[in-house]
Protein backbone atom coordinates (compact mmCIF):
# COMPACT_ATOMS: atom_id res chain seq x y z
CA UNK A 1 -4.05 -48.84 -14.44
CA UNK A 2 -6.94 -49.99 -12.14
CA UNK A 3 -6.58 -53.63 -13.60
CA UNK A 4 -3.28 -53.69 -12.91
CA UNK A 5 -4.39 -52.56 -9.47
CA UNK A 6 -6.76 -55.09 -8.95
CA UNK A 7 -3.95 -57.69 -9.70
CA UNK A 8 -1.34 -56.36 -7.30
CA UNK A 9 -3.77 -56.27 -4.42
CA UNK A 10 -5.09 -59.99 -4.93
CA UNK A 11 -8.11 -60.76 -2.79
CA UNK A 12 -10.77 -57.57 -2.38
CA UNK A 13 -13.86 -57.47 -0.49
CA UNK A 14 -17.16 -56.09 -1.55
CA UNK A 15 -19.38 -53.85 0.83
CA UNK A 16 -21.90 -55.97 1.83
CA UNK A 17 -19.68 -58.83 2.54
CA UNK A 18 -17.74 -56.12 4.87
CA UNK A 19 -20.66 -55.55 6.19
CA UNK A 20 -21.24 -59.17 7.22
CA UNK A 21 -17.66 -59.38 8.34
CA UNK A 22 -17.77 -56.56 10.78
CA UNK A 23 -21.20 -57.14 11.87
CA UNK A 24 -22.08 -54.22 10.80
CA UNK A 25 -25.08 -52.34 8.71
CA UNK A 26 -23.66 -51.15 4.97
CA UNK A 27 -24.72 -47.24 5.81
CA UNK A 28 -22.02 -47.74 8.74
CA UNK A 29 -19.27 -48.96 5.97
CA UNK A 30 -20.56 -46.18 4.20
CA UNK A 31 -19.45 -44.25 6.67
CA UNK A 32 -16.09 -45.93 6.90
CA UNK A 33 -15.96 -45.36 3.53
CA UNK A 34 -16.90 -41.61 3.76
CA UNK A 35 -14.39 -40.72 6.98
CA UNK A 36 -11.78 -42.47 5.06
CA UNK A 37 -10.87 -45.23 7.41
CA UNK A 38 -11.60 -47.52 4.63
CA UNK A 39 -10.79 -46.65 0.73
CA UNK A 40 -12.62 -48.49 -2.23
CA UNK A 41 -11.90 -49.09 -6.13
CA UNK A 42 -14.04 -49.88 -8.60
CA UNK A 43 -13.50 -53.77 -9.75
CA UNK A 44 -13.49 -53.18 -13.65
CA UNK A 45 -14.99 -55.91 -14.38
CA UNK A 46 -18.06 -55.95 -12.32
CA UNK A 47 -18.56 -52.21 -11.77
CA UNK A 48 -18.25 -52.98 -8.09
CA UNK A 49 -16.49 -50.73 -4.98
CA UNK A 50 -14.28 -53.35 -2.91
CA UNK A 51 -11.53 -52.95 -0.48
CA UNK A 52 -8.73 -54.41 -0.21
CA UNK A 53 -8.85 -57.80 2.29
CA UNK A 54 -6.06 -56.86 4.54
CA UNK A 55 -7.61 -53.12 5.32
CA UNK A 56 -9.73 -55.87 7.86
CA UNK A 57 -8.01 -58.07 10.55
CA UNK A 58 -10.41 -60.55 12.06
CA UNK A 59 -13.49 -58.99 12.30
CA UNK A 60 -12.58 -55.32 12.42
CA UNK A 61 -10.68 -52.60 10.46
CA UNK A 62 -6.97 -52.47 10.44
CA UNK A 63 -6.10 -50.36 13.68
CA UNK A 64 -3.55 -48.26 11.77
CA UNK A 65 -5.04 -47.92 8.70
CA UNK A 66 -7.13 -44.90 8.87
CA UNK A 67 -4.18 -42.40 10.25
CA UNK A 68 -1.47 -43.96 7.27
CA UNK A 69 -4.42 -42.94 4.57
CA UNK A 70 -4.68 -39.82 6.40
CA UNK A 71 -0.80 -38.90 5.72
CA UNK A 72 -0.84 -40.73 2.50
CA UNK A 73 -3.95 -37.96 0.78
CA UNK A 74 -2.49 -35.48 2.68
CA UNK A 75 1.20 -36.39 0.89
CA UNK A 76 -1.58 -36.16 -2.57
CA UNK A 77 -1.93 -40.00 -3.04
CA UNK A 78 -5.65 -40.77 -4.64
CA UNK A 79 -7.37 -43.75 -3.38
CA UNK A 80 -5.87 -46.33 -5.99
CA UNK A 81 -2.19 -44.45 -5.60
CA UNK A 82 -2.55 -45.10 -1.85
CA UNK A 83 -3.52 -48.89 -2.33
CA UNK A 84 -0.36 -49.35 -4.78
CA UNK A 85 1.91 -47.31 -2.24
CA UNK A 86 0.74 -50.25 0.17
CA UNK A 87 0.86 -53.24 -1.35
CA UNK A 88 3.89 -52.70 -3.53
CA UNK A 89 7.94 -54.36 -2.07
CA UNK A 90 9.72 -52.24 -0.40
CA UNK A 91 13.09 -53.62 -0.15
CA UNK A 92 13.66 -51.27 2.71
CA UNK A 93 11.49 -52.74 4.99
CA UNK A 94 11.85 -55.60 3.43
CA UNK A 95 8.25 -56.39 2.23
CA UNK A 96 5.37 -54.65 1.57
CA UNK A 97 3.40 -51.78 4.18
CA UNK A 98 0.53 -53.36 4.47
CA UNK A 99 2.36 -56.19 5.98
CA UNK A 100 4.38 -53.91 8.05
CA UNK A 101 1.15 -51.99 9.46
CA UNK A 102 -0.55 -55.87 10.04
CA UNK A 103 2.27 -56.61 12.01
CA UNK A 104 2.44 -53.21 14.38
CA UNK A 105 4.75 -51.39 13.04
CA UNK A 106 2.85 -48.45 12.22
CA UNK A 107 4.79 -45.51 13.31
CA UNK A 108 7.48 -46.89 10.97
CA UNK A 109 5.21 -46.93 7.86
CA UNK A 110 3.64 -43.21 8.32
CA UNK A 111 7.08 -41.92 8.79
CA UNK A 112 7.85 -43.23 4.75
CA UNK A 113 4.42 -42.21 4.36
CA UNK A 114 5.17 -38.60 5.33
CA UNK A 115 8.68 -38.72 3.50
CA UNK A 116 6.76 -39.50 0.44
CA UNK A 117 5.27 -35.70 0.69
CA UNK A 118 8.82 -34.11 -0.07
C-alpha cells in the first residue's frame, strides 16, 4: 500500500522544491516527470506528487535512473512497484538498488532489472 510506500522510501521531495534543487523551472520537472526520468507518488496524506530523494544526487538527477525505470515498466512495474523494487534489501547485492545505482553500478542493477521480466 502507498503508505507503506511512503515509509520504505523515507525522505521524498516535492516538485517545486526539485525545482529549486535543480535550478530548474517546474514545467521542466514536468517534463522529467512526463519522459519518465523521474517517477512521482502521491503522499497520502497531503495529496501531494513527490519523488523519492535519492532519484537526485547533488543538484541533478540520478545518471542511471532514467534507463533502470525504462527496463523496470518495460518488465510491467507501475510507478510505486518500481520505487519498492528499488528501495527494498536485496541480500544479493547486499543492500538495496538504489544504493547500488548511487554508487555506479548500474549495468549490474538493469541486468536484475531485466531478469525481473521472466
Amino acid at each position: 500500500n502507498i503508505a507503506q510506500t511512503f515509509a520504505l522510501v523515507g525522505e521524498w521531495v516535492t516538485i517545486p522544491e526539485i525545482s529549486e534543487i535543480l535550478d530548474l523551472k517546474i514545467t521542466r520537472i514536468h517534463n522529467l516527470l512526463s519522459d519518465g526520468s523521474l517517477i512521482a507518488l502521491r503522499d497520502p496524506e497531503t495529496n501531494v506528487r513527490k519523488v523519492p530523494a535519492l532519484f537526485l544526487n547533488g543538484n541533478r538527477v540520478l545518471e542511471s535512473l532514467k534507463g533502470t525505470l525504462v527496463v523496470l515498466k518495460d518488465s510491467g512495474f507501475s510507478d510505486e512497484e518500481a520505487i519498492v523494487w528499488l528501495y527494498t534489501d536485496d541480500d544479493s547485492l547486499p543492500g538495496r538498488p538504489i544504493d547500488a545505482l548511487k554508487d555506479g553500478r548500474k549495468t549490474e542493477i538493469r541486468r536484475r532489472a531485466q531478469a525481473l521480466a521472466w
